[in-house]
Protein backbone atom coordinates (compact mmCIF):
# COMPACT_ATOMS: atom_id res chain seq x y z
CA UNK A 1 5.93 -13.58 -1.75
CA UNK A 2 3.17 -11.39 -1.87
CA UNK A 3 0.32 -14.13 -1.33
CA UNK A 4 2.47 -15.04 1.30
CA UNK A 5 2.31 -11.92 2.76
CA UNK A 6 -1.64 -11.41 2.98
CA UNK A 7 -2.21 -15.05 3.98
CA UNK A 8 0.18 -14.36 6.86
CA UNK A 9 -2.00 -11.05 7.74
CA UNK A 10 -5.35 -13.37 6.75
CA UNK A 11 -4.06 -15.50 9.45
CA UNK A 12 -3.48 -12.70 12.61
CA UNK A 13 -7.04 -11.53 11.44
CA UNK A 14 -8.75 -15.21 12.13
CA UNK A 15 -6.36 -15.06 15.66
CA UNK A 16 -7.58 -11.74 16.67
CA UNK A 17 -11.22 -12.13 15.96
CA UNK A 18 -11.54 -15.46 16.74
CA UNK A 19 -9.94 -15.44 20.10
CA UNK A 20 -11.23 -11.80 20.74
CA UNK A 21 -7.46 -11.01 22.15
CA UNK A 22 -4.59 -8.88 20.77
CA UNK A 23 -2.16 -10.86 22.91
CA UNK A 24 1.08 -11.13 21.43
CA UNK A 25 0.41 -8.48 19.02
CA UNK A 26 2.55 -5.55 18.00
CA UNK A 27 0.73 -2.50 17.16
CA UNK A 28 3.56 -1.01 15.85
CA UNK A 29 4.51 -3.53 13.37
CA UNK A 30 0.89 -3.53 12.04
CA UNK A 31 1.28 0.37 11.46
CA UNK A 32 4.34 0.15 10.01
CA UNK A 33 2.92 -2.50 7.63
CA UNK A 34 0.08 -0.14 6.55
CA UNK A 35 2.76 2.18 5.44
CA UNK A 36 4.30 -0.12 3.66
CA UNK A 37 0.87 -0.89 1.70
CA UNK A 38 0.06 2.38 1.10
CA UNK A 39 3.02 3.66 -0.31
CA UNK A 40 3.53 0.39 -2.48
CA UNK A 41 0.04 1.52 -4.01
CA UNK A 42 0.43 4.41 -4.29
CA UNK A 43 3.07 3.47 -6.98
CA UNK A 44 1.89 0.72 -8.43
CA UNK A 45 -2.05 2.14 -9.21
CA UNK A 46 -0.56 4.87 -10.65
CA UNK A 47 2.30 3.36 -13.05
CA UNK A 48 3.36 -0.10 -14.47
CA UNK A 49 7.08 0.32 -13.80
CA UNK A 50 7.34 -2.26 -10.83
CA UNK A 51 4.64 -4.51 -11.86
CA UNK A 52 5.01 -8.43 -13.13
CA UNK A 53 5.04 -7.86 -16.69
CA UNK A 54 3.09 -11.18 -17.20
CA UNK A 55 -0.91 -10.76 -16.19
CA UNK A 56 -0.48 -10.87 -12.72
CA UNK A 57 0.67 -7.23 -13.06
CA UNK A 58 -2.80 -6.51 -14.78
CA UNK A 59 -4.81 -7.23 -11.70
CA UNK A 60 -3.57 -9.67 -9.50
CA UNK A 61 -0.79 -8.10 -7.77
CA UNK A 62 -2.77 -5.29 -7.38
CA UNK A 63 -5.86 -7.08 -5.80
CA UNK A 64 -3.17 -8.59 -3.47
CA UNK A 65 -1.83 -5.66 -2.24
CA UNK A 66 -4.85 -3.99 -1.71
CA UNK A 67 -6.70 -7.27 0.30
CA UNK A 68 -3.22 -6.67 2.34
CA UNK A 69 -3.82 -3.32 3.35
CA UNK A 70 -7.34 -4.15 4.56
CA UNK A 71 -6.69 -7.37 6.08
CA UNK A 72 -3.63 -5.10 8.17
CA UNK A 73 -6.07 -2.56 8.93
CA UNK A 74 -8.53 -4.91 10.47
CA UNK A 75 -6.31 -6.22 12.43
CA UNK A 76 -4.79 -2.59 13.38
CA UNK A 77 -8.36 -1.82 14.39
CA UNK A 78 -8.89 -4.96 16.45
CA UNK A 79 -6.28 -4.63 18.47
CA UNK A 80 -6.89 -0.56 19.05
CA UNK A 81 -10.37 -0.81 19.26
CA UNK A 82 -12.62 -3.98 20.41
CA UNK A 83 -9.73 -5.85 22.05
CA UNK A 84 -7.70 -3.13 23.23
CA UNK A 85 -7.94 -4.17 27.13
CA UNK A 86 -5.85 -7.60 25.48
CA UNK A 87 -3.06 -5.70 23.89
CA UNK A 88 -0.28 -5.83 25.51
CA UNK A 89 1.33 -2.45 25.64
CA UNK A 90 3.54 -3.03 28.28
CA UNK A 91 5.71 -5.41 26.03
CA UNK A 92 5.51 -3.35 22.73
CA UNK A 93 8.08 -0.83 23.52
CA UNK A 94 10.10 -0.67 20.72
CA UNK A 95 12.32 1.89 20.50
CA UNK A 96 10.09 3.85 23.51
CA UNK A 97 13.47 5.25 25.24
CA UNK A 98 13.45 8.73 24.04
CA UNK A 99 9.91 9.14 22.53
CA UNK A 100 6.26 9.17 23.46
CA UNK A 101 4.77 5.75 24.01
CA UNK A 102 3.44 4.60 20.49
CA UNK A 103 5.78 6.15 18.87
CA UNK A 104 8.30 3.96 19.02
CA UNK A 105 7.81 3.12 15.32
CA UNK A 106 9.40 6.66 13.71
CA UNK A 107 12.95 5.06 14.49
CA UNK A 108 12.25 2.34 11.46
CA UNK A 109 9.94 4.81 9.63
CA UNK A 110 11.71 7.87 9.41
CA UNK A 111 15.44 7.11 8.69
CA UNK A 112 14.13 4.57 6.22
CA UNK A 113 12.22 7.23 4.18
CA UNK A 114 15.49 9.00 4.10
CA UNK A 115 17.37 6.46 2.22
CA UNK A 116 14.64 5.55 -0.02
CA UNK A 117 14.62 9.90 -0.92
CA UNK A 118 18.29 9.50 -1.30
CA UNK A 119 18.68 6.02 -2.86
CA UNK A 120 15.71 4.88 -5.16
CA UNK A 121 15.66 3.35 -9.02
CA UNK A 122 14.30 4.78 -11.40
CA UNK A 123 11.89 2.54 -13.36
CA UNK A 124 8.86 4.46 -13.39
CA UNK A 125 10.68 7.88 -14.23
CA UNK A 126 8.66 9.75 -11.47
CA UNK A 127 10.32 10.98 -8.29
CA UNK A 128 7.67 10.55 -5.86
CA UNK A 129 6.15 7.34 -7.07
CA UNK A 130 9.94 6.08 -7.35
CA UNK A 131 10.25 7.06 -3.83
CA UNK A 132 7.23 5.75 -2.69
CA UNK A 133 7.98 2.21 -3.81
CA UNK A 134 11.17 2.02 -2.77
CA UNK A 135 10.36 3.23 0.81
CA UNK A 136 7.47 0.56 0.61
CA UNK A 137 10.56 -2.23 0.01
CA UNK A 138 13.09 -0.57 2.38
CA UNK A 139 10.41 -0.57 5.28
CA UNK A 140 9.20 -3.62 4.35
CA UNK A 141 12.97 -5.30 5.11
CA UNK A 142 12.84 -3.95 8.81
CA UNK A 143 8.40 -3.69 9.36
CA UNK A 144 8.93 -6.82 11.26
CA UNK A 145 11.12 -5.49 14.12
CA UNK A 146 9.31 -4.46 16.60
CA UNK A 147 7.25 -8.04 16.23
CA UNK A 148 10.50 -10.20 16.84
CA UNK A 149 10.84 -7.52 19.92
CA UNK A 150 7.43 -8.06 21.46
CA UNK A 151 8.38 -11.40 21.45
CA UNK A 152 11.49 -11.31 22.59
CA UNK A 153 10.82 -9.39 25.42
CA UNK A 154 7.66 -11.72 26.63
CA UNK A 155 8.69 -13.31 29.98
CA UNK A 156 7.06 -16.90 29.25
CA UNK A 157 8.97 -17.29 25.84
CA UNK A 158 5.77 -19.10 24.35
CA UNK A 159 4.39 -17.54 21.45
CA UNK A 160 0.66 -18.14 20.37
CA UNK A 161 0.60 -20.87 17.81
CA UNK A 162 -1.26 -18.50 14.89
CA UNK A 163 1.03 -15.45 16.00
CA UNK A 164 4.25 -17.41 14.92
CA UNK A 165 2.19 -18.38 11.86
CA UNK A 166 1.54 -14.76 10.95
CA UNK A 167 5.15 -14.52 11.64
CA UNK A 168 6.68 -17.24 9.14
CA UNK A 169 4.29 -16.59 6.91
CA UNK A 170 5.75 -12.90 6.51
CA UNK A 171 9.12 -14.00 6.53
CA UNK A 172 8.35 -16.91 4.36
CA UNK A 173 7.02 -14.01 1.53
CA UNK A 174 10.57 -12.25 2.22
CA UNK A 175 12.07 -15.30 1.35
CA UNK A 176 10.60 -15.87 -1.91
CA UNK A 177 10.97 -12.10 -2.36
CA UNK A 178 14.96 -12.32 -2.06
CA UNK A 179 15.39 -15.16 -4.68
CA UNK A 180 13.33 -13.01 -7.10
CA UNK A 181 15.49 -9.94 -6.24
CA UNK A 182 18.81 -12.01 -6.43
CA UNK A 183 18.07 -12.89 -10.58
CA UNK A 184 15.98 -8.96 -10.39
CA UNK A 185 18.10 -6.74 -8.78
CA UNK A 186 20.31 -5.09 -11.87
CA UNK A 187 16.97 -4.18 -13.31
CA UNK A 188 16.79 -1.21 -10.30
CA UNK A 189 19.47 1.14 -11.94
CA UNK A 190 18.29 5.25 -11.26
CA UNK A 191 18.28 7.65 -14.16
CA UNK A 192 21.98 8.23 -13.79
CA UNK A 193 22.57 4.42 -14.80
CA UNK A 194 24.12 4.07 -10.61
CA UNK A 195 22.98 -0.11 -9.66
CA UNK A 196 23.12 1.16 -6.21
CA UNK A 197 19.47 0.63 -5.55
CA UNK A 198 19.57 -2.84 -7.09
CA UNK A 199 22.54 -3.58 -4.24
């Protein structure tokens, strides 16, 4: 799921920069994405309690996550910086009724970190690099939002043919995700024994 994940943001990379356009891109689901990075390392560089116990939890998953982060940067960058004049702001409103524009992304972010305070396991037997991880997952499940919203909301319903690869290849990597969670998920009790954050 992982691979999945940064060949999906390998391919929105090759789209932007080859193209030179940030058509069809949403800025906030690249943000929220970089959250979800940064948090997940922020747990997993600093203990082993969510890592493959195999030796893909050595390095691997590590060099994945990190290659995932910059190749979700990049692409951040590209489409705030050189290609800016192509992103299309207009249709990235997500969740832009009561806020700022470009802020529309604290609705996911926010009430997500709340539930990931209030329900988290308990495998690395730290509270903030519990937290962290778990927010990482939670945000993960609902990162993709505002994407599926941009494109929703287009008015010629075609979707550029690497987008909607960047797209499947995400939720391709959440499927492969779930059927390791489905045999995975009892392993998630908190110190208080509770399977609520496996469920």
């Amino acid at each position: 799921g992982a691979m999945a994940r940064m060949f999906g943001f390998g391919i929105l990379n090759l789209k932007t920069f080859k193209s030179q356009r940030a058509t069809g891109v949403s800025i906030k689901t690249l943000q929220l994405y970089c959250l979800v990075f940064f948090f997940r390392l922020t747990s997993i560089i600093r203990h082993e309690g969510y890592l493959p116990y195999d030796k893909s939890g050595d390095w691997l998953y590590h060099f994945i996550e990190v290659m995932s982060l910059i190749f979700t940067g990049s692409a951040l960058w590209a489409c705030m910086v050189p290609y800016k004049h192509t992103y299309q702001a207009e249709l990235d409103r997500f969740g832009e009724l009561h806020v700022p524009p470009g802020m529309g992304a604290v609705y996911l972010a926010v009430p997500i970190l709340v539930i990931a305070i209030l329900v988290h396991p308990n495998l690395n037997a730290d509270f903030l690099s519990d937290t962290a991880w778990t927010y990482a997952m939670y945000l993960e499940s609902a990162a993709l939002i505002p994407q599926l919203y941009m494109f929703q909301r287009q008015s010629s319903g075609v979707v550029e043919l690497l987008t909607a690869h960047f797209v499947a290849a995400l939720g391709f990597g959440r499927v492969m995700e779930f059927f390791f969670w489905v045999y995975s998920y009892h392993e998630l009790a908190n110190s208080s024994g509770s399977r609520l954050p496996g469920y």
